[in-house]
Protein backbone atom coordinates (compact mmCIF):
# COMPACT_ATOMS: atom_id res chain seq x y z
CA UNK A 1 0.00 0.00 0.00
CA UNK A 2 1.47 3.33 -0.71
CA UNK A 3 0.99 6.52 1.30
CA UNK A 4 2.07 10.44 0.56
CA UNK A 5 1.95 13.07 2.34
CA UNK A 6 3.61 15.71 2.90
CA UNK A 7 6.56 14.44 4.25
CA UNK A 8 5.67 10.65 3.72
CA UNK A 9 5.62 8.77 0.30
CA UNK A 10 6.64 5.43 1.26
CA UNK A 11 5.01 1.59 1.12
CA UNK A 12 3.36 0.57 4.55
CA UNK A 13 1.84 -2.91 5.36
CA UNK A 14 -2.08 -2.81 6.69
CA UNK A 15 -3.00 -5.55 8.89
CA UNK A 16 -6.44 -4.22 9.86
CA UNK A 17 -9.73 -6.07 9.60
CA UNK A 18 -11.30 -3.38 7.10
CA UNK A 19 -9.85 -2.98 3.98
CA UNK A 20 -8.44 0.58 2.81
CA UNK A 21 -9.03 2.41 -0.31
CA UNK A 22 -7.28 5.03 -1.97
CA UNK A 23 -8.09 8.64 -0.99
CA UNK A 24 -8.46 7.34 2.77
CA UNK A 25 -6.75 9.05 5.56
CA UNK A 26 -4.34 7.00 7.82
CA UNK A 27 -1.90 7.58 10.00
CA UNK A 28 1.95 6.24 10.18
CA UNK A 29 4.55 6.00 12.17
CA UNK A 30 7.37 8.73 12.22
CA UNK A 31 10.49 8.86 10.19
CA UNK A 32 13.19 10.67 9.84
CA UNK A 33 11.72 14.30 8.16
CA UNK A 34 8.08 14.30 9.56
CA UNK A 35 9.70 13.65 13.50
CA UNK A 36 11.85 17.06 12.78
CA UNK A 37 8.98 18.86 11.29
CA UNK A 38 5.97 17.39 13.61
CA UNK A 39 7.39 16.18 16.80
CA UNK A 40 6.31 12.72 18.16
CA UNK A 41 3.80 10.77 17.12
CA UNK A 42 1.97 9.36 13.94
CA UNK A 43 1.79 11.37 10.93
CA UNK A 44 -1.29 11.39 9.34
CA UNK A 45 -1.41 10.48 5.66
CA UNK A 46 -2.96 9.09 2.15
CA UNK A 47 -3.41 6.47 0.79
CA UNK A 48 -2.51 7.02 -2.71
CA UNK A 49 -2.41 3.42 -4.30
CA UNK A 50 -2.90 -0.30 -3.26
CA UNK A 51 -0.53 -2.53 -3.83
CA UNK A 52 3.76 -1.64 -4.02
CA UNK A 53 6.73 -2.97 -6.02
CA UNK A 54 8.89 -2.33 -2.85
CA UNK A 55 10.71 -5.53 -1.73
CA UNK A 56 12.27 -4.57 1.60
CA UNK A 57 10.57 -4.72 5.17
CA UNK A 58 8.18 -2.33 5.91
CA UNK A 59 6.21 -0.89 8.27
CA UNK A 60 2.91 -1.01 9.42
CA UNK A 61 0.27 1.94 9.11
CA UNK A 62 -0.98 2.53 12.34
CA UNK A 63 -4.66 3.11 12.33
CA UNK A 64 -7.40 5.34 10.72
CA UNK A 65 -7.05 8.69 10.86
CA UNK A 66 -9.69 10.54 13.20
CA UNK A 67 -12.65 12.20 11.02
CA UNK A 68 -11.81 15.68 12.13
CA UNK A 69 -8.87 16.82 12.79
């Protein structure tokens, strides 16, 4: 699953019992740019295509994003 933002644009795994579709909010864990820019804590995201051609680990996306924010 792939998920941009505005400091993310990286493949995540989803292991939640609802599936996700593109144009859904989500939120991720930190790396390197969005802890600098955001502090601790998930980033929120979206999810901009199912399905990656990225072969390493990855990481998991952490939950739905809230309705408001």
């Amino acid at each position: 699953m792939e998920v941009g933002g505005e400091v993310i644009g990286y493949a995540y795994r989803w292991r939640g019992d609802k599936p996700l579709w593109v144009g859904e909010r989500v939120l991720v864990p930190k790396n390197y740019f969005s802890r600098i820019k955001y502090g601790p804590g998930p980033t929120t995201g979206v999810v901009t295509g199912l399905g990656s051609t990225y072969r390493r680990p990855l990481s998991f996306i952490t939950g739905r994003a809230p309705e408001s924010e």
